[in-house]
N, C-alpha and C. Protein backbone atom coordinates (compact mmCIF):
# COMPACT_ATOMS: atom_id res chain seq x y z
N UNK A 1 3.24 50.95 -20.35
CA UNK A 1 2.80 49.60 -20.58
C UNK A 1 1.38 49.63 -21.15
N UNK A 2 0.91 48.87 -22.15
CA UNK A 2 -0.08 48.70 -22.67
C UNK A 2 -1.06 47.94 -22.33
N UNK A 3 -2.51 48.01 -22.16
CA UNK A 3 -3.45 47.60 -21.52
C UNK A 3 -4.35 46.42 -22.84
N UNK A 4 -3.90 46.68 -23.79
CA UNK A 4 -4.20 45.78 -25.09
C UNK A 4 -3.64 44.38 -24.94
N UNK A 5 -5.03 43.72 -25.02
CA UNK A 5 -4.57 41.83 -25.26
C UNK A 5 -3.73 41.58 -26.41
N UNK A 6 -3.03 41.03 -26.04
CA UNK A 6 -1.82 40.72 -26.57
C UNK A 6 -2.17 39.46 -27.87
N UNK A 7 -1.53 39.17 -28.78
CA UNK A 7 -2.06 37.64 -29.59
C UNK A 7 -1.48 36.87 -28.95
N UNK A 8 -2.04 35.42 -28.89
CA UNK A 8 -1.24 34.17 -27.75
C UNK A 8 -0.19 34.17 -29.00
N UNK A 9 0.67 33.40 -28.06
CA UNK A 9 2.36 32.94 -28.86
C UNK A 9 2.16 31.53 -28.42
N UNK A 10 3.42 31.07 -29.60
CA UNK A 10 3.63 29.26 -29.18
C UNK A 10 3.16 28.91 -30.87
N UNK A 11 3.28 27.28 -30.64
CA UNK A 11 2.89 26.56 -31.63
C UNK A 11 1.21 27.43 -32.64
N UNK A 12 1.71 27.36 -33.90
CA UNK A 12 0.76 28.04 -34.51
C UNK A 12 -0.83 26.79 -34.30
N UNK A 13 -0.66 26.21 -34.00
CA UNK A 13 -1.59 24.95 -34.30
C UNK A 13 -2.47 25.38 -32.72
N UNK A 14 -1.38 26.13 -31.42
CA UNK A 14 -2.03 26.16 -30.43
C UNK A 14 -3.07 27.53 -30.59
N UNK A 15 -2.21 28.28 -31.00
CA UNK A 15 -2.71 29.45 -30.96
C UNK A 15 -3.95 29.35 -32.08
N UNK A 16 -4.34 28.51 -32.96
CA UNK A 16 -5.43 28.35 -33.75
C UNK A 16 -6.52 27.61 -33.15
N UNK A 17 -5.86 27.04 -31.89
CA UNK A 17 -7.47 26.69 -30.77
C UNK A 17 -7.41 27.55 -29.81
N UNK A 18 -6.91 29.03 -29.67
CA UNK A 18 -7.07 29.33 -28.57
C UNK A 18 -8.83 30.71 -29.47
N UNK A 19 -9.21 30.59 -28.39
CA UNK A 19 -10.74 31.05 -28.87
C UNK A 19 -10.67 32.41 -28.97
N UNK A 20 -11.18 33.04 -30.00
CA UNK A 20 -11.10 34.41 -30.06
C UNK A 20 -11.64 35.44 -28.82
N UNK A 21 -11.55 36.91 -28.68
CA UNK A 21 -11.75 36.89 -27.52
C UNK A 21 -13.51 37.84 -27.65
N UNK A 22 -14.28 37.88 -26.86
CA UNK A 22 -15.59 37.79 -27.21
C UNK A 22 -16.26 38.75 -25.92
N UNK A 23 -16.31 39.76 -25.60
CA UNK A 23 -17.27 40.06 -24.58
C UNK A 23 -18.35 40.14 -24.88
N UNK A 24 -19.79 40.51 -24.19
CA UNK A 24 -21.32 40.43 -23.61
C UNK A 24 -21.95 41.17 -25.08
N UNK A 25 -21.49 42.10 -25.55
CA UNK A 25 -22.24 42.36 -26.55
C UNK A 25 -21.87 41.88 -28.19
N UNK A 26 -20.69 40.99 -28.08
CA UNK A 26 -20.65 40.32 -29.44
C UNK A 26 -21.52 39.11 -29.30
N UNK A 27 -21.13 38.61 -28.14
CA UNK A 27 -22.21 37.18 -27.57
C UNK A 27 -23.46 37.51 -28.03
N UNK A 28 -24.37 38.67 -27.61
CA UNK A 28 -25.47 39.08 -27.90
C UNK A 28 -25.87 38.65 -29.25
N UNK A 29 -25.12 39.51 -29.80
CA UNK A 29 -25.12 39.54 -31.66
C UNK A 29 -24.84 38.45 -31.99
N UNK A 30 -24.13 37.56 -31.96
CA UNK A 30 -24.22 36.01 -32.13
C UNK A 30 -25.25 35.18 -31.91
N UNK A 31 -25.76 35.71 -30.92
CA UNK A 31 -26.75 34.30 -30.17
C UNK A 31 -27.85 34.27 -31.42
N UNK A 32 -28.50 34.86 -31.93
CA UNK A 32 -29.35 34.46 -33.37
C UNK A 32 -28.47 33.63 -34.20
N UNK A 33 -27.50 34.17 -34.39
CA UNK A 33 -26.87 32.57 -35.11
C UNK A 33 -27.08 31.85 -34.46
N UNK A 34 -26.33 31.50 -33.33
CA UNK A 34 -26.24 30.51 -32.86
C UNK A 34 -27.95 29.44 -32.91
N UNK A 35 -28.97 30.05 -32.35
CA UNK A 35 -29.86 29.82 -32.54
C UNK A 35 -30.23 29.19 -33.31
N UNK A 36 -30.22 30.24 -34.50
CA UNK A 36 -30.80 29.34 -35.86
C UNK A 36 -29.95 28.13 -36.51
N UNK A 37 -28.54 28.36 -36.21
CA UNK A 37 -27.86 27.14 -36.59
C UNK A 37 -27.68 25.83 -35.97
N UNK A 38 -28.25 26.16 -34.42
CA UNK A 38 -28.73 25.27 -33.51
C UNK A 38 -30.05 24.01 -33.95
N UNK A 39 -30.79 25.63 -34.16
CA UNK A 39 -32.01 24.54 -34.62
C UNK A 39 -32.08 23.78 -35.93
N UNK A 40 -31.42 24.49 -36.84
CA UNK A 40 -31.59 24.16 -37.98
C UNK A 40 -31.01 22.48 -38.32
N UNK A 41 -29.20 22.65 -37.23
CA UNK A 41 -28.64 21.39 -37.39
C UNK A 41 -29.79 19.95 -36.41
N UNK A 42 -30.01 20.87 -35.31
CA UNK A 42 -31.24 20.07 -34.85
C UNK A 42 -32.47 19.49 -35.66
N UNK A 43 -32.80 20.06 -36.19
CA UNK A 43 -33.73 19.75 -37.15
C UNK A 43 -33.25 18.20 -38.27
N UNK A 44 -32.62 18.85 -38.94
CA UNK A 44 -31.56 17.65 -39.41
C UNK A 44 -31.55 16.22 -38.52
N UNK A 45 -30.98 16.43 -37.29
CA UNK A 45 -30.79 15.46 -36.92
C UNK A 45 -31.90 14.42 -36.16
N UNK A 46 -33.11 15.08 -35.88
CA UNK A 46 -34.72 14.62 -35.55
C UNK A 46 -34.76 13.98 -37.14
N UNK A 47 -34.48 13.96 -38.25
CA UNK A 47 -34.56 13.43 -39.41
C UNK A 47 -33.79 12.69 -39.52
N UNK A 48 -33.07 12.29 -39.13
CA UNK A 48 -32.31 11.36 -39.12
C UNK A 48 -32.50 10.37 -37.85
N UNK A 49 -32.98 10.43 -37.13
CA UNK A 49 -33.02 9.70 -35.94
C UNK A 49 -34.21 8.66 -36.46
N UNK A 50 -35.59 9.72 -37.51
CA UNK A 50 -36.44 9.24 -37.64
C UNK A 50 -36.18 8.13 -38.94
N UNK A 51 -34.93 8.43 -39.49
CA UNK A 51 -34.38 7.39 -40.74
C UNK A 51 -34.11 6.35 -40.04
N UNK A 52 -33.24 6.29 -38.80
CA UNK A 52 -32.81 5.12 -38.12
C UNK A 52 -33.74 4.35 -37.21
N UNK A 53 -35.36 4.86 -37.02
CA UNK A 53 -36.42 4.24 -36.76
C UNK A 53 -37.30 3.61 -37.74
N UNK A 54 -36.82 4.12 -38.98
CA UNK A 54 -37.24 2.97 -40.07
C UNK A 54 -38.15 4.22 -40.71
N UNK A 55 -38.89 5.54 -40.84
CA UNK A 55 -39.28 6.15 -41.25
C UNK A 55 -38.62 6.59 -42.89
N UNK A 56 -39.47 6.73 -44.06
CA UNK A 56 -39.24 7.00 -45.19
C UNK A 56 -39.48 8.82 -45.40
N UNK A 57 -39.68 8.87 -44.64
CA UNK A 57 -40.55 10.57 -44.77
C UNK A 57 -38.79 11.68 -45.58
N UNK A 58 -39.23 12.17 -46.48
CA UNK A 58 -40.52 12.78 -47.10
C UNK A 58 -40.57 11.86 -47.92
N UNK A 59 -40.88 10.77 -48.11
CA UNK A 59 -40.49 10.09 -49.28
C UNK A 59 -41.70 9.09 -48.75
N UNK A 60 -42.08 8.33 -50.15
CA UNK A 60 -43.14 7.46 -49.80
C UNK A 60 -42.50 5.62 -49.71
N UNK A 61 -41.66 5.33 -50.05
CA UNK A 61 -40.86 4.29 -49.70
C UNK A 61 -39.54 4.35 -49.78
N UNK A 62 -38.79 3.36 -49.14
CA UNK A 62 -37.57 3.11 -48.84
C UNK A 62 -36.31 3.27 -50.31
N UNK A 63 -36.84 3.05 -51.50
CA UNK A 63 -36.32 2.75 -52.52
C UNK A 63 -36.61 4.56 -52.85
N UNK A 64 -37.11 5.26 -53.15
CA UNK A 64 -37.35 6.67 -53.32
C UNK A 64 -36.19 7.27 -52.20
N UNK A 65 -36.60 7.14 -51.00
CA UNK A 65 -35.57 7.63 -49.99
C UNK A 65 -34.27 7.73 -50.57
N UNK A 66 -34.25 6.11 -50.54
CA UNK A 66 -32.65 6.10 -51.06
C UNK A 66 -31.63 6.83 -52.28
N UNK A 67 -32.48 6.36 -53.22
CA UNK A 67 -31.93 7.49 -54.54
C UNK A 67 -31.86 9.00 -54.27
N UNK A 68 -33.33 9.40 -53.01
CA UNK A 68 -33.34 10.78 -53.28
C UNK A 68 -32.12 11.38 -52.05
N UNK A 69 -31.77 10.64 -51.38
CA UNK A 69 -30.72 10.86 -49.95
C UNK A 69 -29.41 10.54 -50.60
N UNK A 70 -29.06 9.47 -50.62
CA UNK A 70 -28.00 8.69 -50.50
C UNK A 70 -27.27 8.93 -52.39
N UNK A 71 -28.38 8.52 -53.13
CA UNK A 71 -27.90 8.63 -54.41
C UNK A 71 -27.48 7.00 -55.66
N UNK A 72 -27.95 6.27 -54.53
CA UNK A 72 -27.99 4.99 -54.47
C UNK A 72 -29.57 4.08 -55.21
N UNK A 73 -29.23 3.38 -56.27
CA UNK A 73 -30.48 3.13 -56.76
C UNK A 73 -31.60 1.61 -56.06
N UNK A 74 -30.17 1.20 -55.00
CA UNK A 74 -31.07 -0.03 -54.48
C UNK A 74 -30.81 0.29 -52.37
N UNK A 75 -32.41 0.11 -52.14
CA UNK A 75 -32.72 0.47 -51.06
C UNK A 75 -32.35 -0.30 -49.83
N UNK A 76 -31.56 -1.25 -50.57
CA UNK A 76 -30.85 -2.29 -49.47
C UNK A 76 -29.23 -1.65 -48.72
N UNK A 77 -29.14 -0.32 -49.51
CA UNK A 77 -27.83 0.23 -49.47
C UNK A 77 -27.90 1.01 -48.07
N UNK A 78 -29.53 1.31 -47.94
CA UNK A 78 -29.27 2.30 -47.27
C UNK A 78 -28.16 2.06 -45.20
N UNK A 79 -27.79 2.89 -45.15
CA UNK A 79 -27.03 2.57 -43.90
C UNK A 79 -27.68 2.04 -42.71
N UNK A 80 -27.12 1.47 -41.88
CA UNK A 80 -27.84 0.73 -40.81
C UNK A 80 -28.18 1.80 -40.00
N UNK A 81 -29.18 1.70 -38.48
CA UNK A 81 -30.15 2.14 -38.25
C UNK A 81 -28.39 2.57 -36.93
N UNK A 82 -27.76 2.08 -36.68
CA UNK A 82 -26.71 2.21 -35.99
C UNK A 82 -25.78 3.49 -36.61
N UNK A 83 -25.36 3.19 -37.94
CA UNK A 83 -24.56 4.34 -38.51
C UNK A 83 -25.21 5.65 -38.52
N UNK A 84 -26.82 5.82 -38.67
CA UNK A 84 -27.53 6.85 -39.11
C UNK A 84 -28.01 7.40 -37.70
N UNK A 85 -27.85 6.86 -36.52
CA UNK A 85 -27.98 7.49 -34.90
C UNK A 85 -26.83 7.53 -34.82
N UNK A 86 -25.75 7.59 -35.47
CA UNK A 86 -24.20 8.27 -34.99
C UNK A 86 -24.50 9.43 -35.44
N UNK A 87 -24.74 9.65 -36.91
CA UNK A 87 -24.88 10.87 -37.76
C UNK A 87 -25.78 12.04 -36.94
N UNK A 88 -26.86 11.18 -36.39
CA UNK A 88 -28.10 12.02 -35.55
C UNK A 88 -27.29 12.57 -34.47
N UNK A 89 -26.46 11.55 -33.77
CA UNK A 89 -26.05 11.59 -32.87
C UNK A 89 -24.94 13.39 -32.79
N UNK A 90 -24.15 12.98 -33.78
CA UNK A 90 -23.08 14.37 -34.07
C UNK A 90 -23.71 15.37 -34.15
N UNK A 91 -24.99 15.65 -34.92
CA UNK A 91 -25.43 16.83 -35.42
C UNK A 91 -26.17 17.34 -34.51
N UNK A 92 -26.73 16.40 -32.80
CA UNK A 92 -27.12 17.09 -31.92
C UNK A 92 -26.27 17.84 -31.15
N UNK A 93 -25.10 17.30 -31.32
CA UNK A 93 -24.12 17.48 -29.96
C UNK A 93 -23.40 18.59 -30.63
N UNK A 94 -23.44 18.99 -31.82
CA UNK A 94 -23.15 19.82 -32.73
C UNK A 94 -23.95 21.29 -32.26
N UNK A 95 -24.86 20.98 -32.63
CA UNK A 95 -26.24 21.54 -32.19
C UNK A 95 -26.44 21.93 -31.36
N UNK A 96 -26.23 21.59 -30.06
CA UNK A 96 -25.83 22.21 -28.62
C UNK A 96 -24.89 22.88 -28.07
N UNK A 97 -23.50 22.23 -28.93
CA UNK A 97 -22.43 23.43 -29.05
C UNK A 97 -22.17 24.60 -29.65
N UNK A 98 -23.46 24.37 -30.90
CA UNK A 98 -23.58 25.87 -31.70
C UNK A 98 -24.40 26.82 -30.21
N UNK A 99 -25.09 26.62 -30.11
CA UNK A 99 -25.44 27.23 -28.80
C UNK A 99 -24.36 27.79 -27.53
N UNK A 100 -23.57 26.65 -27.19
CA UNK A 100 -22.85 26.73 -26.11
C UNK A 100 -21.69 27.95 -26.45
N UNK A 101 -21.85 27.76 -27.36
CA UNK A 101 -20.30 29.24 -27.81
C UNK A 101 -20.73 30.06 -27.73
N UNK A 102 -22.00 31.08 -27.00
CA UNK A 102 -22.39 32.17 -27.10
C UNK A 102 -22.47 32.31 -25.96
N UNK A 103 -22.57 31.38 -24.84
CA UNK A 103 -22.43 30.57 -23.39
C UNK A 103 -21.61 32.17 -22.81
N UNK A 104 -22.31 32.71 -21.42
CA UNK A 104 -21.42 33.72 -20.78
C UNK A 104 -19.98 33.19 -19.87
N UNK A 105 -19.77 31.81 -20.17
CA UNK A 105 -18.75 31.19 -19.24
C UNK A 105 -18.10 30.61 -20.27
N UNK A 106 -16.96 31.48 -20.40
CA UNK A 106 -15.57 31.32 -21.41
C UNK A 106 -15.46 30.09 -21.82
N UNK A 107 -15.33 29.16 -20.09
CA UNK A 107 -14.87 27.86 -20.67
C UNK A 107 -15.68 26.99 -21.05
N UNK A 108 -16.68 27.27 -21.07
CA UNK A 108 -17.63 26.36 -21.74
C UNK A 108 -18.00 27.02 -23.27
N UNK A 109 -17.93 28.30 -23.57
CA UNK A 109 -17.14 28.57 -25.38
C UNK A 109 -16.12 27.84 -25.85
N UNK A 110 -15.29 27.38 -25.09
CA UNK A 110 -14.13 26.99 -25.46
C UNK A 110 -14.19 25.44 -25.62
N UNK A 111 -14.89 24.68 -24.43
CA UNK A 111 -14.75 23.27 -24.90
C UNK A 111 -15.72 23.26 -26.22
N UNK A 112 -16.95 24.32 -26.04
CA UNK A 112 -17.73 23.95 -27.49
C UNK A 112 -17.20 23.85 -28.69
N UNK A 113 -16.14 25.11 -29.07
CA UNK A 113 -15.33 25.39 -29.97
C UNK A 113 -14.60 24.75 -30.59
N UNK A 114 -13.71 23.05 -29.50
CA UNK A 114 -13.71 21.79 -29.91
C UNK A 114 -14.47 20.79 -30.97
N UNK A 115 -15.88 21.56 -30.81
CA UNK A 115 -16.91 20.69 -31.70
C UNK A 115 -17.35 21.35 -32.70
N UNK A 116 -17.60 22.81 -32.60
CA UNK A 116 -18.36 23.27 -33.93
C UNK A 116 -17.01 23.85 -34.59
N UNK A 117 -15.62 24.14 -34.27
CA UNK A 117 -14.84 24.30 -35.63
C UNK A 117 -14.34 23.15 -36.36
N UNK A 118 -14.08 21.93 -36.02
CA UNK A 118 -14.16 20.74 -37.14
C UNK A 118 -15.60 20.51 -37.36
N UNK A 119 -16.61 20.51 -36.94
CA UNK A 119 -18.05 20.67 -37.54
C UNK A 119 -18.01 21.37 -38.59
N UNK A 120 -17.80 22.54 -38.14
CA UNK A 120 -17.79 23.41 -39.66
C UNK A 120 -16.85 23.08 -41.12
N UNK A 121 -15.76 22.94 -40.35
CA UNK A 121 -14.78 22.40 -41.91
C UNK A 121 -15.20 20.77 -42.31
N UNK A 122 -15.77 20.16 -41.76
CA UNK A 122 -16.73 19.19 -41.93
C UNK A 122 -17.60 19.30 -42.90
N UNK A 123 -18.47 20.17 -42.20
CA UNK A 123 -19.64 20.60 -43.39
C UNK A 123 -19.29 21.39 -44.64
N UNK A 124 -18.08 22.34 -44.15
CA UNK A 124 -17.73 23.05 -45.85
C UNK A 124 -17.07 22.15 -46.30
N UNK A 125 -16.48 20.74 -46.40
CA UNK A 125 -16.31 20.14 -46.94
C UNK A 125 -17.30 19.08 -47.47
N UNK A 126 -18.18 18.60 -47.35
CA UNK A 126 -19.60 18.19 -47.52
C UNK A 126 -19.85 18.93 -48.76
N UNK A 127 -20.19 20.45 -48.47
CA UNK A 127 -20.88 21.24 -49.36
C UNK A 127 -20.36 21.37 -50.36
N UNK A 128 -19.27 21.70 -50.16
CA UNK A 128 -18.14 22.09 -51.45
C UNK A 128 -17.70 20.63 -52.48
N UNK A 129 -17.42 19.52 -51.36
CA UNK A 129 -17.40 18.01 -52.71
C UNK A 129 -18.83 18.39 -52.89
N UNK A 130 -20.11 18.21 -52.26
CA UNK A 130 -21.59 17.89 -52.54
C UNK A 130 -21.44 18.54 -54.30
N UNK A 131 -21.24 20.12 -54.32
CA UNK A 131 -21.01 20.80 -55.54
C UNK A 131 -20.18 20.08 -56.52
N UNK A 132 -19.16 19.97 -56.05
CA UNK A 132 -18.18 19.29 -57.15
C UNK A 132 -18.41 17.85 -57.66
N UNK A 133 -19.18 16.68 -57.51
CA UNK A 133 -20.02 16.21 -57.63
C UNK A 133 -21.13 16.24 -58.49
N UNK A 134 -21.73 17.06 -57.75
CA UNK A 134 -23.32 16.95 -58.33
C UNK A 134 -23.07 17.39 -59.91
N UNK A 135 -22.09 18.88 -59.93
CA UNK A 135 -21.79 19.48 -61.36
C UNK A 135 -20.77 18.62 -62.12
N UNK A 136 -19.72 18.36 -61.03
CA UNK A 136 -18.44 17.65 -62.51
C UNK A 136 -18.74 16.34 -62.34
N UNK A 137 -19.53 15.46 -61.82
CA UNK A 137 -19.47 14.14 -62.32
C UNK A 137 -20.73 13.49 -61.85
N UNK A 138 -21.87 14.22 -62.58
CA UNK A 138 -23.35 14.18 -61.96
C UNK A 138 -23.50 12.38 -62.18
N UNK A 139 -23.45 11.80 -63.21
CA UNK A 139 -23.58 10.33 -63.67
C UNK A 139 -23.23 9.65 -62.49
N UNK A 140 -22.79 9.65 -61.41
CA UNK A 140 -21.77 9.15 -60.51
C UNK A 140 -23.36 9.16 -59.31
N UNK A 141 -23.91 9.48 -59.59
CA UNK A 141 -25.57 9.43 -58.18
C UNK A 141 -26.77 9.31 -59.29
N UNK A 142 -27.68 8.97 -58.13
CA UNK A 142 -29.35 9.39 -58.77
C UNK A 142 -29.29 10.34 -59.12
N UNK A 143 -30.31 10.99 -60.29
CA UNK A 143 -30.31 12.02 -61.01
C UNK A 143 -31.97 12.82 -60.22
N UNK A 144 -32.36 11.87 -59.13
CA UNK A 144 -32.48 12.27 -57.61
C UNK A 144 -31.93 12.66 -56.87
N UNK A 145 -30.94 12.17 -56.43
CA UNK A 145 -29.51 13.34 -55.46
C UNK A 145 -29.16 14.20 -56.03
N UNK A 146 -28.70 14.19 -57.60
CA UNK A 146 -28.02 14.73 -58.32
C UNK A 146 -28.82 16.18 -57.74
N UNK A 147 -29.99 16.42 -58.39
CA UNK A 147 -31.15 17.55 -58.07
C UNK A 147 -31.20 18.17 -56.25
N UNK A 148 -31.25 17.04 -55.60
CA UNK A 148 -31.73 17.37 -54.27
C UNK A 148 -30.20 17.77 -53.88
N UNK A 149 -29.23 17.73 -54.07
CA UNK A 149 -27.85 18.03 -53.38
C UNK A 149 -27.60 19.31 -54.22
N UNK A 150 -28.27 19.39 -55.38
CA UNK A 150 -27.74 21.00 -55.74
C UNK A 150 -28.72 22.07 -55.16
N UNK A 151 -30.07 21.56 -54.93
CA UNK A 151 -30.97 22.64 -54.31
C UNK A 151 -31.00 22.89 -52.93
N UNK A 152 -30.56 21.52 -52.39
CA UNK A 152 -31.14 21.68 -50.75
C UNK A 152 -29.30 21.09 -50.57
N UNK A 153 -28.78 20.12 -50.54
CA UNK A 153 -28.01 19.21 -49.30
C UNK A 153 -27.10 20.27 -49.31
N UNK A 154 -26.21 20.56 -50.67
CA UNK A 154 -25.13 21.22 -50.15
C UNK A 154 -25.11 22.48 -50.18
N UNK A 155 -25.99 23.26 -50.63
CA UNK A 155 -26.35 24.69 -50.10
C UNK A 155 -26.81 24.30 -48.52
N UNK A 156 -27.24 23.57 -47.77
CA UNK A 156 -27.45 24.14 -46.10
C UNK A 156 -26.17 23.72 -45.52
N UNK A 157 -25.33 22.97 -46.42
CA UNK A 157 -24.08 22.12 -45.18
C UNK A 157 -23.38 23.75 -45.29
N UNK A 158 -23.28 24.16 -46.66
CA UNK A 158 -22.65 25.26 -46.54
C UNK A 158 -22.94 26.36 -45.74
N UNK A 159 -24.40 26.60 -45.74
CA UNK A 159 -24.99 27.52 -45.01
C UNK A 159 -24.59 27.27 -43.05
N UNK A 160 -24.96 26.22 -42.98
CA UNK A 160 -24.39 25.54 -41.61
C UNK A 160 -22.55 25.63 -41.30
N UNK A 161 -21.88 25.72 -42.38
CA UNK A 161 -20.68 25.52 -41.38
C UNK A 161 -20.39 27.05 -41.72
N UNK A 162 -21.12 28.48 -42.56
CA UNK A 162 -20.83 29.68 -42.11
C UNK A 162 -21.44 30.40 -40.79
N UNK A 163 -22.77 29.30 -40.51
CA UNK A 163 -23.35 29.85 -38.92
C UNK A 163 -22.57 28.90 -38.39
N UNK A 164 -21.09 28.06 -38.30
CA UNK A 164 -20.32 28.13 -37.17
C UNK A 164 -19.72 28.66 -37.00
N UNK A 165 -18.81 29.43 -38.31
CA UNK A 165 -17.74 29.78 -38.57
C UNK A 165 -17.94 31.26 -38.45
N UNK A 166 -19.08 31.82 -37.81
CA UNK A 166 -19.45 33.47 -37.70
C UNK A 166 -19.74 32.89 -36.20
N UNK A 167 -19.75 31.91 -35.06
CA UNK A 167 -19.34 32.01 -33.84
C UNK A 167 -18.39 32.04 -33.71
N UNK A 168 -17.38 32.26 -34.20
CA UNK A 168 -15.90 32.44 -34.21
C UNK A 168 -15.49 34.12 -34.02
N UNK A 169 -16.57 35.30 -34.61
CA UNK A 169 -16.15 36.53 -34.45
C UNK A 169 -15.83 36.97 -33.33
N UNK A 170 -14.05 37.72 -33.12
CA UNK A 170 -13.72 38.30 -32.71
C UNK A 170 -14.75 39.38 -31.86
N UNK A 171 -14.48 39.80 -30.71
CA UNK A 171 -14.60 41.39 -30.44
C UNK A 171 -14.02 42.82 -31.59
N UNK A 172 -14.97 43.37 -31.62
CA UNK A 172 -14.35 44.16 -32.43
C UNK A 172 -13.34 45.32 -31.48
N UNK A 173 -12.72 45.82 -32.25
CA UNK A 173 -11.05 46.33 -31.16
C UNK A 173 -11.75 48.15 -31.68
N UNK A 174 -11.47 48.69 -30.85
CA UNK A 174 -11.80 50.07 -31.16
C UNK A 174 -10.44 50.83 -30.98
N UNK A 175 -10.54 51.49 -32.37
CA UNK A 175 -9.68 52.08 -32.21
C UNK A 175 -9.38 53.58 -31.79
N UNK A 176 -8.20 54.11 -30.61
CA UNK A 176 -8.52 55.30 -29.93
C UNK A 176 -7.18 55.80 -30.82
């Protein structure tokens, strides 16, 4: 009889939430991701909290903001102070679960894992339209977004949903 974990069986959909399996020294090696993708989405979302307190930063008014965020040329567009503390809201709780998956208590990897793997296909979807966008149908935003979504927005969404999607590594299996 063999002492090797077996792959779960059943519905393929189950076995694609069941969490890879992870002991003390892959956790280790993770936790810098986790970290930095922690803070980083954190970061983000202190910027956004500060949008939904009425703050223009980096931007010197509301009408700049807007074109340079949103892509939108009138500053009345921008989203209510309600929609933009949901957004804050996700990317903390996001943010804490990038953390929590490196967590030495399985099941608390596991409920995190609930949040940062649609987080992640979230954000590679973000990044990847952000691209397709900005290049095949730039006329379609500010030629402010247009710029700021090819340098910064969707290069970090992308960057962000591969520091979720590398808390996902396996144990590596040694082979005897």
């Amino acid at each position: 009889m063999s002492s090797t974990p077996t792959a779960p069986v059943g519905p393929a959909a189950l076995r694609a939430l069941t969490p890879p399996t992870q002991d003390e020294r892959t956790l280790a090696r993770l936790r810098p991701v986790a970290l930095l993708t922690g803070l980083a989405l954190g970061a983000v979302a202190v910027v956004h909290v500060a949008w939904a307190a009425g703050s223009t930063w980096p931007y010197q008014d509301a009408t700049t903001l807007t074109r340079s965020v949103l892509g939108v040329p009138n500053a009345a567009d921008f989203p209510p102070a309600g929609l933009t503390m949901a957004v804050a809201g996700a990317l903390a709780v996001t943010a804490a679960a990038a953390g929590a998956r490196t967590s030495r208590h399985p099941r608390t990897r596991q409920f995190a894992r609930f949040i940062t793997v649609p987080a992640a296909a979230v954000l590679a979807v973000r990044g990847v339209g952000g691209f397709a966008q900005s290049l095949l149908a730039p006329g379609t935003a500010t030629a402010e977004f247009t710029r700021n979504d090819l340098a910064f927005y969707s290069p970090l969404c992308l960057a962000l949903a591969a520091g979720l999607a590398v808390l996902e590594k396996p144990t590596r299996r040694e082979s005897r």
